[in-house]
Protein backbone atom coordinates (compact mmCIF):
# COMPACT_ATOMS: atom_id res chain seq x y z
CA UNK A 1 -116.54 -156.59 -71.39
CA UNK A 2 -114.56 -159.81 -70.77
CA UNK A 3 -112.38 -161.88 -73.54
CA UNK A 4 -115.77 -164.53 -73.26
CA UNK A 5 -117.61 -162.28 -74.39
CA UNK A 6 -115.36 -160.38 -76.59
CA UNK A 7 -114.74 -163.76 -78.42
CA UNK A 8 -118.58 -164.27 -79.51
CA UNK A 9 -119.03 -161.22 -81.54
CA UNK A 10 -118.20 -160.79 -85.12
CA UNK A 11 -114.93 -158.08 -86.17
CA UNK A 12 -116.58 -155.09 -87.71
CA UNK A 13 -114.53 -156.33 -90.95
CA UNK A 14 -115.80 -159.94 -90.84
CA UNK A 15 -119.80 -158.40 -90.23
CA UNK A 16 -119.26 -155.88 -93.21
CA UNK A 17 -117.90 -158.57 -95.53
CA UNK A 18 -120.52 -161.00 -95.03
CA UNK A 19 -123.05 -158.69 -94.50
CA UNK A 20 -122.47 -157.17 -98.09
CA UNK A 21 -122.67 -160.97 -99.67
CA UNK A 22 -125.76 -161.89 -98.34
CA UNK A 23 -127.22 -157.96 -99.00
CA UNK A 24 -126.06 -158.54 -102.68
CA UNK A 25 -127.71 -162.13 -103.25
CA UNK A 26 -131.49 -160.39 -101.35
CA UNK A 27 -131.26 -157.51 -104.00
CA UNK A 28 -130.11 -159.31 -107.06
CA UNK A 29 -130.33 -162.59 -109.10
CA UNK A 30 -127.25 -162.78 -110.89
CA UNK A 31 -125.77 -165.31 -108.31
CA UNK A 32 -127.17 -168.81 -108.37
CA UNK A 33 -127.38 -170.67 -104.11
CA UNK A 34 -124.10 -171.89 -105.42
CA UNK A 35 -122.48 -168.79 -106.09
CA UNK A 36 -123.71 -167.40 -103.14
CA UNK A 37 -122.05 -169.86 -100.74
CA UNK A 38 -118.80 -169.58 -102.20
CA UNK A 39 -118.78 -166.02 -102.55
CA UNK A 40 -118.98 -166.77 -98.62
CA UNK A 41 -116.59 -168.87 -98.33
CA UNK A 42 -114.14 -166.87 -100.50
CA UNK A 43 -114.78 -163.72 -98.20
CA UNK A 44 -114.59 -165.75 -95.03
CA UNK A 45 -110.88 -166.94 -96.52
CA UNK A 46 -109.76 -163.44 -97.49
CA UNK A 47 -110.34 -162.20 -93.98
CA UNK A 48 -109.23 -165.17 -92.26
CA UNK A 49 -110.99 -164.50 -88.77
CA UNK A 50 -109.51 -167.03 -86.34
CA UNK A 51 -106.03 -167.71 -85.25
CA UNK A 52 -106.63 -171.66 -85.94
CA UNK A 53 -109.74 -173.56 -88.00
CA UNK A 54 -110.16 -171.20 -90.60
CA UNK A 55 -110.52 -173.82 -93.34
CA UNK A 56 -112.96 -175.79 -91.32
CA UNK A 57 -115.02 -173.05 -90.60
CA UNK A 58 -114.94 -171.42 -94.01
CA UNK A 59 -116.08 -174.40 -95.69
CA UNK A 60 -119.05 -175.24 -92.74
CA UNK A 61 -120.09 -171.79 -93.45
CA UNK A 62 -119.94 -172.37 -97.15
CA UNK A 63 -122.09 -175.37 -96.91
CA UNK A 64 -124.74 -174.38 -94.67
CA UNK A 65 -125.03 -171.23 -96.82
CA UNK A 66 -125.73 -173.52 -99.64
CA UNK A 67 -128.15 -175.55 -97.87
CA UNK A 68 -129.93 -172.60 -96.49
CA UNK A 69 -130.14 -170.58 -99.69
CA UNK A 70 -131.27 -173.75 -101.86
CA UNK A 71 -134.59 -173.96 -103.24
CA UNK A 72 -137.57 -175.72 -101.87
CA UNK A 73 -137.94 -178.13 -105.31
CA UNK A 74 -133.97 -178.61 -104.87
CA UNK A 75 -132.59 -181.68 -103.57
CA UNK A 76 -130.01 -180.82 -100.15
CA UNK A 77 -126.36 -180.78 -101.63
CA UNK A 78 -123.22 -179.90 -100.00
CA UNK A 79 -120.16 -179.07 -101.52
CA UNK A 80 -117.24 -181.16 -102.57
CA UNK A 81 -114.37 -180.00 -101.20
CA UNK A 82 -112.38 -182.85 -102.96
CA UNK A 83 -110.50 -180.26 -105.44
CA UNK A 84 -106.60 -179.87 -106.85
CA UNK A 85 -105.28 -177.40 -104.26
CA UNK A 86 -103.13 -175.26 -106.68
CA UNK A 87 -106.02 -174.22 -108.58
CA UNK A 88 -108.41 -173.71 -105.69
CA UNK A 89 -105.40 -171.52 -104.02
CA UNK A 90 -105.04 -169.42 -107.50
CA UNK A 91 -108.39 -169.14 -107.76
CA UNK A 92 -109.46 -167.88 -104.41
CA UNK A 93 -106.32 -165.71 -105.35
CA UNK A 94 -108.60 -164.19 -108.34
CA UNK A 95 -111.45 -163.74 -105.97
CA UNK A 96 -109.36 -161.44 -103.99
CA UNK A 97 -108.69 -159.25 -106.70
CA UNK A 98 -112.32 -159.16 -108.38
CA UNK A 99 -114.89 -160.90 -105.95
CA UNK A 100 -116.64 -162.96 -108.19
CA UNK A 101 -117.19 -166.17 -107.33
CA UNK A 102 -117.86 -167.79 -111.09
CA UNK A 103 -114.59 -169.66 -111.98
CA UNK A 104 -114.09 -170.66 -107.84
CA UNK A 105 -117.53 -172.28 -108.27
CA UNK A 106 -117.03 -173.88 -111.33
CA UNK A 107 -113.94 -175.56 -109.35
CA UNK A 108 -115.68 -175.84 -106.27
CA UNK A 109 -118.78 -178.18 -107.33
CA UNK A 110 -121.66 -179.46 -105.45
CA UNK A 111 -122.85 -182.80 -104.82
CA UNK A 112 -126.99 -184.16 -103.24
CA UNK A 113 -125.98 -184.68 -99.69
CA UNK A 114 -125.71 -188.73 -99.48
CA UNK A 115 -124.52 -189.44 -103.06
């Protein structure tokens, strides 16, 4: 296999992680759209899967997780990333430890895409 293709594919730990988030929000409904794309997000962060752009890609992931997962009577919203940096850091911090995503998306709000 060469490092092109190599590159493309998910790590087994990176699959697994996301894999289990989106497994957990098709079997349950304890976890609003919101929660869901956070959760993520949050994930995406803990396992920090590229040697540059992790932040960037965390939150693109995050928001087209959001959009995806949104209801059809909802308007499109993104999120605001626009948040005090300690808190966001302690928070993901508390993720880590209990992977829910409640207080990071009570931080982490969302906003109707052009407002």
């Amino acid at each position: 296999m060469t490092s092109s293709k190599r590159s493309r594919r998910l790590s087994p730990r990176t699959s697994s992680a996301l894999s289990s988030r989106v497994y957990r929000w098709q079997h349950t409904s304890d976890w609003t759209a919101h929660q869901l794309g956070i959760a993520l997000h949050a994930e995406t962060v803990r396992i920090h899967p590229f040697a540059d752009g992790n932040g960037r890609s965390t939150r693109l992931l995050a928001d087209l997780t959001l959009l995806a997962a949104q209801g059809a009577d909802e308007p499109p919203a993104t999120y605001d990333w626009d948040v005090d940096k300690r808190q966001y850091i302690e928070s993901l911090r508390r993720y880590d430890q209990h992977r829910d995503p409640t207080e990071l998306a009570t931080i982490v709000m969302s906003r109707p895409i052009g407002e």
